[in-house]
C-alpha atoms as a PDB file:
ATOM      1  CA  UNK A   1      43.062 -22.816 -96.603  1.00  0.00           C
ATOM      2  CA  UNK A   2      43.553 -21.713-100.286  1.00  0.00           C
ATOM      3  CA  UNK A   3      41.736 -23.126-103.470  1.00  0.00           C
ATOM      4  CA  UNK A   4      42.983 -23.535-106.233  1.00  0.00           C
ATOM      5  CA  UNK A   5      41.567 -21.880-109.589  1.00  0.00           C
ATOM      6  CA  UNK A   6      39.887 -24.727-111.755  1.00  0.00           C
ATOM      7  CA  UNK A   7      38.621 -25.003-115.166  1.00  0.00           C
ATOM      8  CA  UNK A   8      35.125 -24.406-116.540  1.00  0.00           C
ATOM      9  CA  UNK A   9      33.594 -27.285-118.096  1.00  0.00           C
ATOM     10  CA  UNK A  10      30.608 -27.514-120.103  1.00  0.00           C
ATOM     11  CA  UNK A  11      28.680 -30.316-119.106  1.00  0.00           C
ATOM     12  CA  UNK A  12      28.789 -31.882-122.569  1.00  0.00           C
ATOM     13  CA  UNK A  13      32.946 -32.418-121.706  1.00  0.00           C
ATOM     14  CA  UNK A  14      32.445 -33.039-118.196  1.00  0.00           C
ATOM     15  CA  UNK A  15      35.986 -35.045-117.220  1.00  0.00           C
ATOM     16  CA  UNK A  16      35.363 -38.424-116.477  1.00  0.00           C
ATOM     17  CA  UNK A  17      32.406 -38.886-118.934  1.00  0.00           C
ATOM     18  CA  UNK A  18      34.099 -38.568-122.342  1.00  0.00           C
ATOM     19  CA  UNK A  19      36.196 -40.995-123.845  1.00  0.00           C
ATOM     20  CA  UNK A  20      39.734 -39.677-122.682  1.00  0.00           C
ATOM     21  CA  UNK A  21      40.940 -36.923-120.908  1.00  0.00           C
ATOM     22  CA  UNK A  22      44.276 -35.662-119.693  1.00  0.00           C
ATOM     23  CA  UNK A  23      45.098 -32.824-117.553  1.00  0.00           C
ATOM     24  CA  UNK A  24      48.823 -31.526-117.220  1.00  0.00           C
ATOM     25  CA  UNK A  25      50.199 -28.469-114.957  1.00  0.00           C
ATOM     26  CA  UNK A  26      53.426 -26.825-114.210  1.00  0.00           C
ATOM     27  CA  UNK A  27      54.222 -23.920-111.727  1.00  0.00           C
ATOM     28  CA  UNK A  28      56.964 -21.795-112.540  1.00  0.00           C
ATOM     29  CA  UNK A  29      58.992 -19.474-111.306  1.00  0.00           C
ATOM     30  CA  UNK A  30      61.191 -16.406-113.633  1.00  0.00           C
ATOM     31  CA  UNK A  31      58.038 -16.127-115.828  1.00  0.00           C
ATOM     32  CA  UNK A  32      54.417 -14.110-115.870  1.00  0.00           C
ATOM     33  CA  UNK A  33      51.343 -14.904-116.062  1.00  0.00           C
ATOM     34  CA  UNK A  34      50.635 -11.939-118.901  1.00  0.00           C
ATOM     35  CA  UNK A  35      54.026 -13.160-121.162  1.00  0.00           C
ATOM     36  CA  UNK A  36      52.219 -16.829-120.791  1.00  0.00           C
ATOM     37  CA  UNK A  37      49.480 -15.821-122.195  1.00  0.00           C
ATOM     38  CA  UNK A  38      51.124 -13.764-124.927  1.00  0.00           C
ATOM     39  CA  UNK A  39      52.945 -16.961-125.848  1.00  0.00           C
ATOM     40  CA  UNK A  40      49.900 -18.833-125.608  1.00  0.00           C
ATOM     41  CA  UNK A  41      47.630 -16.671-127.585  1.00  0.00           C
ATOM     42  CA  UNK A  42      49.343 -15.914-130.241  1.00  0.00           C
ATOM     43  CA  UNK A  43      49.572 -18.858-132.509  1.00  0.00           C
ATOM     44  CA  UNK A  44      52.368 -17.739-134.672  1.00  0.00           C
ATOM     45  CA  UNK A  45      53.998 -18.777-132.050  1.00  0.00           C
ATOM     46  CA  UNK A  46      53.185 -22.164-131.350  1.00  0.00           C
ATOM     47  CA  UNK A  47      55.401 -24.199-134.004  1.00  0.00           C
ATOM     48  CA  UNK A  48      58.232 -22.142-132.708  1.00  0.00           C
ATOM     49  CA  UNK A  49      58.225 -23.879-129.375  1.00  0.00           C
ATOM     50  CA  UNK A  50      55.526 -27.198-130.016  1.00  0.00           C
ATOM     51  CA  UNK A  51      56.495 -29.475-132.296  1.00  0.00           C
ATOM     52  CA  UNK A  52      52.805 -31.013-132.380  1.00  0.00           C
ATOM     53  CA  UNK A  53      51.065 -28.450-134.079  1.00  0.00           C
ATOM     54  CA  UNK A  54      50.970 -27.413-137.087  1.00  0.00           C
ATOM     55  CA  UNK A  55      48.601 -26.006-140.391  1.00  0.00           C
ATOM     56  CA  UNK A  56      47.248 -23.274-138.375  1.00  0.00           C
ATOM     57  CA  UNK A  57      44.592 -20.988-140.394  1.00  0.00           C
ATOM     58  CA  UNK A  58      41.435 -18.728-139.555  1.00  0.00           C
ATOM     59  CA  UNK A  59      39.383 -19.886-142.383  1.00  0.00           C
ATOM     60  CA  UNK A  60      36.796 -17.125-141.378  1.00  0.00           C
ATOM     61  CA  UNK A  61      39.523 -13.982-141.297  1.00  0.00           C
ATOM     62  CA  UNK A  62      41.438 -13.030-137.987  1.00  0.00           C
ATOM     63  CA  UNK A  63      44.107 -14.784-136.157  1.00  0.00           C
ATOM     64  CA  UNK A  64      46.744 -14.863-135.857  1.00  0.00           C
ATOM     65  CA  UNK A  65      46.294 -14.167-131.615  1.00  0.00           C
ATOM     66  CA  UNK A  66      43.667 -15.964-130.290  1.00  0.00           C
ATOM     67  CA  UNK A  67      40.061 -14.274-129.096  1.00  0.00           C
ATOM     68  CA  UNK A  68      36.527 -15.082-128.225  1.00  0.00           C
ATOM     69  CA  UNK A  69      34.504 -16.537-130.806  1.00  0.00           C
ATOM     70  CA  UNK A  70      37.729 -17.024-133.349  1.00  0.00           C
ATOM     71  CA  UNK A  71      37.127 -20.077-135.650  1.00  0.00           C
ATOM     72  CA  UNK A  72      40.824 -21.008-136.342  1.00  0.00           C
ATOM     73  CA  UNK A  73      41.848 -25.142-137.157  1.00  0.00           C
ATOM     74  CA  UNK A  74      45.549 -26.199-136.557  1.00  0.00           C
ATOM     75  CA  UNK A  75      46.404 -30.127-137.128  1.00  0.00           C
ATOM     76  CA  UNK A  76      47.968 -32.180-134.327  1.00  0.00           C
ATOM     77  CA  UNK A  77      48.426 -35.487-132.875  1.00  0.00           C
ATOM     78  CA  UNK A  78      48.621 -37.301-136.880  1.00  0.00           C
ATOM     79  CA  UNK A  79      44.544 -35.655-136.910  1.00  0.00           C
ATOM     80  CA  UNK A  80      43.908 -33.778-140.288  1.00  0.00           C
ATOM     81  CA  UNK A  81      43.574 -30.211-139.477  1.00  0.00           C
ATOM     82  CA  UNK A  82      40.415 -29.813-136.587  1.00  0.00           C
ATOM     83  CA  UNK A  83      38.342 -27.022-137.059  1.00  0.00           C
ATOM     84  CA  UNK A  84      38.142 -25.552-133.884  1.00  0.00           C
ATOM     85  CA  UNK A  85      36.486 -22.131-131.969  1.00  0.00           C
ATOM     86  CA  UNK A  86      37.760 -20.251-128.843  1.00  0.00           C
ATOM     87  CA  UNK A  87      34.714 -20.978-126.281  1.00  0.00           C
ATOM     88  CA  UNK A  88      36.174 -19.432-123.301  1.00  0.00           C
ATOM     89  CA  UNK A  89      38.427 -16.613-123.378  1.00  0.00           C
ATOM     90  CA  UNK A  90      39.627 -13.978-120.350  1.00  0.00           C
ATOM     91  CA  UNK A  91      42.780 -12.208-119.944  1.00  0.00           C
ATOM     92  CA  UNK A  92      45.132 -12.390-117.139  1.00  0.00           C
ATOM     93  CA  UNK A  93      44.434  -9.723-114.558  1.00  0.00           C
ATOM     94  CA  UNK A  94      45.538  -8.751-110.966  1.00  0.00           C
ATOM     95  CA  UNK A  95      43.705 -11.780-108.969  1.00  0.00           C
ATOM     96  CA  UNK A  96      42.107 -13.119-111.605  1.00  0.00           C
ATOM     97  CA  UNK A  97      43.176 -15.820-113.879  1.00  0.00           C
ATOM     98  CA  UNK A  98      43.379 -16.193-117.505  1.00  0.00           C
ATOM     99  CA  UNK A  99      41.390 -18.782-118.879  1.00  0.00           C
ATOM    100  CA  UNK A 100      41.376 -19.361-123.065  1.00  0.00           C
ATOM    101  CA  UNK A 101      39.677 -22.550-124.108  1.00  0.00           C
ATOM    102  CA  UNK A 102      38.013 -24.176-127.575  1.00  0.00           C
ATOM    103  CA  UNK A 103      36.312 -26.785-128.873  1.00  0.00           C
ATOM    104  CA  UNK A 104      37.343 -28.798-131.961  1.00  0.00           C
ATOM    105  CA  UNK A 105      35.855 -31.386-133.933  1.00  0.00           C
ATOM    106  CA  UNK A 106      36.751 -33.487-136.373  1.00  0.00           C
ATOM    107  CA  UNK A 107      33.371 -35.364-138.765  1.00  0.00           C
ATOM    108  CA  UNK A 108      33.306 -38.259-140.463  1.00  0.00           C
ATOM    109  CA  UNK A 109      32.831 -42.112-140.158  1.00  0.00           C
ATOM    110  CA  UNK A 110      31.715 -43.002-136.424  1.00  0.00           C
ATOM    111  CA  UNK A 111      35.635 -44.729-136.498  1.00  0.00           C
ATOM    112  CA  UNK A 112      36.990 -40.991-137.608  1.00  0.00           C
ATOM    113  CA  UNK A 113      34.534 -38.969-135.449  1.00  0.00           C
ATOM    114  CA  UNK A 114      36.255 -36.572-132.538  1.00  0.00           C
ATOM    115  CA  UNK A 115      35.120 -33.771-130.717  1.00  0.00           C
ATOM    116  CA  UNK A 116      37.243 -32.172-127.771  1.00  0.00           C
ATOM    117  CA  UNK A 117      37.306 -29.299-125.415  1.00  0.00           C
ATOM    118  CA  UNK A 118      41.326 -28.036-124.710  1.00  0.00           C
ATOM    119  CA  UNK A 119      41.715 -25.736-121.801  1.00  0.00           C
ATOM    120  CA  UNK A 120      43.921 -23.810-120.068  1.00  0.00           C
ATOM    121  CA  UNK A 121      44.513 -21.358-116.992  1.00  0.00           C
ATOM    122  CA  UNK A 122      46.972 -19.069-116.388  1.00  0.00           C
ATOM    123  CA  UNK A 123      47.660 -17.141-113.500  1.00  0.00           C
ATOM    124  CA  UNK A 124      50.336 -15.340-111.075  1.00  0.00           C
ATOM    125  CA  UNK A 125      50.374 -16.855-108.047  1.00  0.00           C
ATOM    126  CA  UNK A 126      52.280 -15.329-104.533  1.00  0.00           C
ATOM    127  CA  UNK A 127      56.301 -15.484-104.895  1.00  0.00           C
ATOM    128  CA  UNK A 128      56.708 -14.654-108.347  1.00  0.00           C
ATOM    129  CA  UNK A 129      55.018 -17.986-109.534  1.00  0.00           C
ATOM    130  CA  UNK A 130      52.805 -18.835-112.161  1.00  0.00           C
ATOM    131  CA  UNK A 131      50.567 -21.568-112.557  1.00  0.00           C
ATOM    132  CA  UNK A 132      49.454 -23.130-116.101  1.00  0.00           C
ATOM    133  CA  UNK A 133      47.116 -25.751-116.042  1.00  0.00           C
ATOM    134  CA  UNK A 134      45.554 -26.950-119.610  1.00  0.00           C
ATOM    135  CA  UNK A 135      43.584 -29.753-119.620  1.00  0.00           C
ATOM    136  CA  UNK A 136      41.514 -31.707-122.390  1.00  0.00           C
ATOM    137  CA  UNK A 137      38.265 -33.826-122.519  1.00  0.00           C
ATOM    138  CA  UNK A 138      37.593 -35.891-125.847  1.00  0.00           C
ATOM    139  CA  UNK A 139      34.748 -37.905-126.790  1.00  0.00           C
ATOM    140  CA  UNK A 140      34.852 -40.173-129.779  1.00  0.00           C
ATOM    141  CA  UNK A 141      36.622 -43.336-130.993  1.00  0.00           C
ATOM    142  CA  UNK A 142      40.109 -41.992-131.552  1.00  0.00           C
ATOM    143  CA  UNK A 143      39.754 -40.507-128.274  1.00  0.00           C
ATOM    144  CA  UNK A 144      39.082 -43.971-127.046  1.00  0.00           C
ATOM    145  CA  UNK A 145      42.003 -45.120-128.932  1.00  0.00           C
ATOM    146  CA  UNK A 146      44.113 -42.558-127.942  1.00  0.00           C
ATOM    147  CA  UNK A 147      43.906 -43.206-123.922  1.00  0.00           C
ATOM    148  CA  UNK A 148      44.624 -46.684-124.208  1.00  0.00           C
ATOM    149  CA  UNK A 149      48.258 -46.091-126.298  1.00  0.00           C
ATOM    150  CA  UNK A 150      50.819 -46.102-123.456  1.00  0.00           C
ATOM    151  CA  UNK A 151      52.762 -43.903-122.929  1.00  0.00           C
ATOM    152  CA  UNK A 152      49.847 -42.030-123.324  1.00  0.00           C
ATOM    153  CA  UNK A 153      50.374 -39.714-126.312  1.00  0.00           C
ATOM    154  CA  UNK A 154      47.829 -36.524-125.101  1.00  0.00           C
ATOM    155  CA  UNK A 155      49.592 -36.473-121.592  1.00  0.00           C
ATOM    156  CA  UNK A 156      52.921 -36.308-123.153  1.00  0.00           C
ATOM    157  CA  UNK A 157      52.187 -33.913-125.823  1.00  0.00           C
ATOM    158  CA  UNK A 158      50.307 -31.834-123.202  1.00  0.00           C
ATOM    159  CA  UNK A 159      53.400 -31.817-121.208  1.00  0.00           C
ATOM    160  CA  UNK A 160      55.918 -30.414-124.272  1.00  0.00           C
ATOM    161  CA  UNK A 161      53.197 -28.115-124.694  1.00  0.00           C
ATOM    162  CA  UNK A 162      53.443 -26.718-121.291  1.00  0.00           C
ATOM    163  CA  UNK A 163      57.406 -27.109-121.267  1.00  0.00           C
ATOM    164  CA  UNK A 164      57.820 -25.047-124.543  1.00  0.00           C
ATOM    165  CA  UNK A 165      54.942 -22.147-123.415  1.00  0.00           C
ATOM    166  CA  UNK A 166      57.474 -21.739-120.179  1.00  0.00           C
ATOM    167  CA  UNK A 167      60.294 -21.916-122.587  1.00  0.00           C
ATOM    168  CA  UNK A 168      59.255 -19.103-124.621  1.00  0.00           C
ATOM    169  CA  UNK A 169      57.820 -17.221-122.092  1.00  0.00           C
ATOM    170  CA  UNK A 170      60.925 -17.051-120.200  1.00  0.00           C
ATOM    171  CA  UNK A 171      62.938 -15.712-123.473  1.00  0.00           C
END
């Protein structure tokens, strides 16, 4: 029997115990797992191939490809621009996946209040497959708000997300 790879989640963002959480995957063939995760990384590219991000700085220097410990903030789902940090952060290898993942917050009022974890693996797979899973926990009253819109916005945008990644990583 084979397992699959799964995310690392810090108990704080445990799924299930937030206030919303979506989780979206795709396996693909024609693509791999290390031209994924350029695409994904690299956050110049994003806006070429996501239409739901945008405002991407470092405000602390770097960017703009992603690494461990990066502070960078970006601005999505109608959310002022979130200042997040890259938590997690391995590189695609033979037999071992990539995993990148952050954290990002957003303060204010308890109404205005969000803080999230967004993750994602990527990794080869037998057959000349790859496998991207990215998944998100929130906690926090838009979060709230967000999982009850139907269609459900995060799922959706999740999904173009993971669409455009395979897009571009198949040009």
């Amino acid at each position: 029997m084979t397992t699959q790879n799964a995310i690392h989640w810090p108990e704080k963002y445990l799924p299930g115990t937030g206030d919303n959480f979506v989780s979206n995957e795709v396996i693909v063939k024609g693509v791999t797992a290390a031209r994924v995760w350029h695409c994904l990384t690299d956050t110049s590219t994003w806006e070429s191939y996501y239409d739901n991000v945008a405002d991407i700085s470092f405000p602390e220097g770097g960017g703009p490809v992603l690494t461990g410990g990066l502070v960078f903030s970006f601005g999505t789902f109608g959310f002022p621009p979130l200042a997040a940090r890259v938590v997690e952060f391995q590189t695609p290898d033979q037999g071992v996946p990539g995993r990148l993942s952050w954290t990002a917050e957003q303060d204010g009022k308890p109404e205005e209040r969000l803080d999230v974890l967004h993750a994602w693996l990527v990794e080869d797979l037998p057959g000349g497959r790859v496998r991207i899973l990215t998944q998100e926990s929130q906690i926090g009253e838009p979060a709230a708000a967000l999982a009850n819109e139907r269609p459900n916005p995060m799922l959706n945008g999740h999904q173009a997300w993971l669409d455009g990644v395979v897009h571009a990583a198949s040009a």
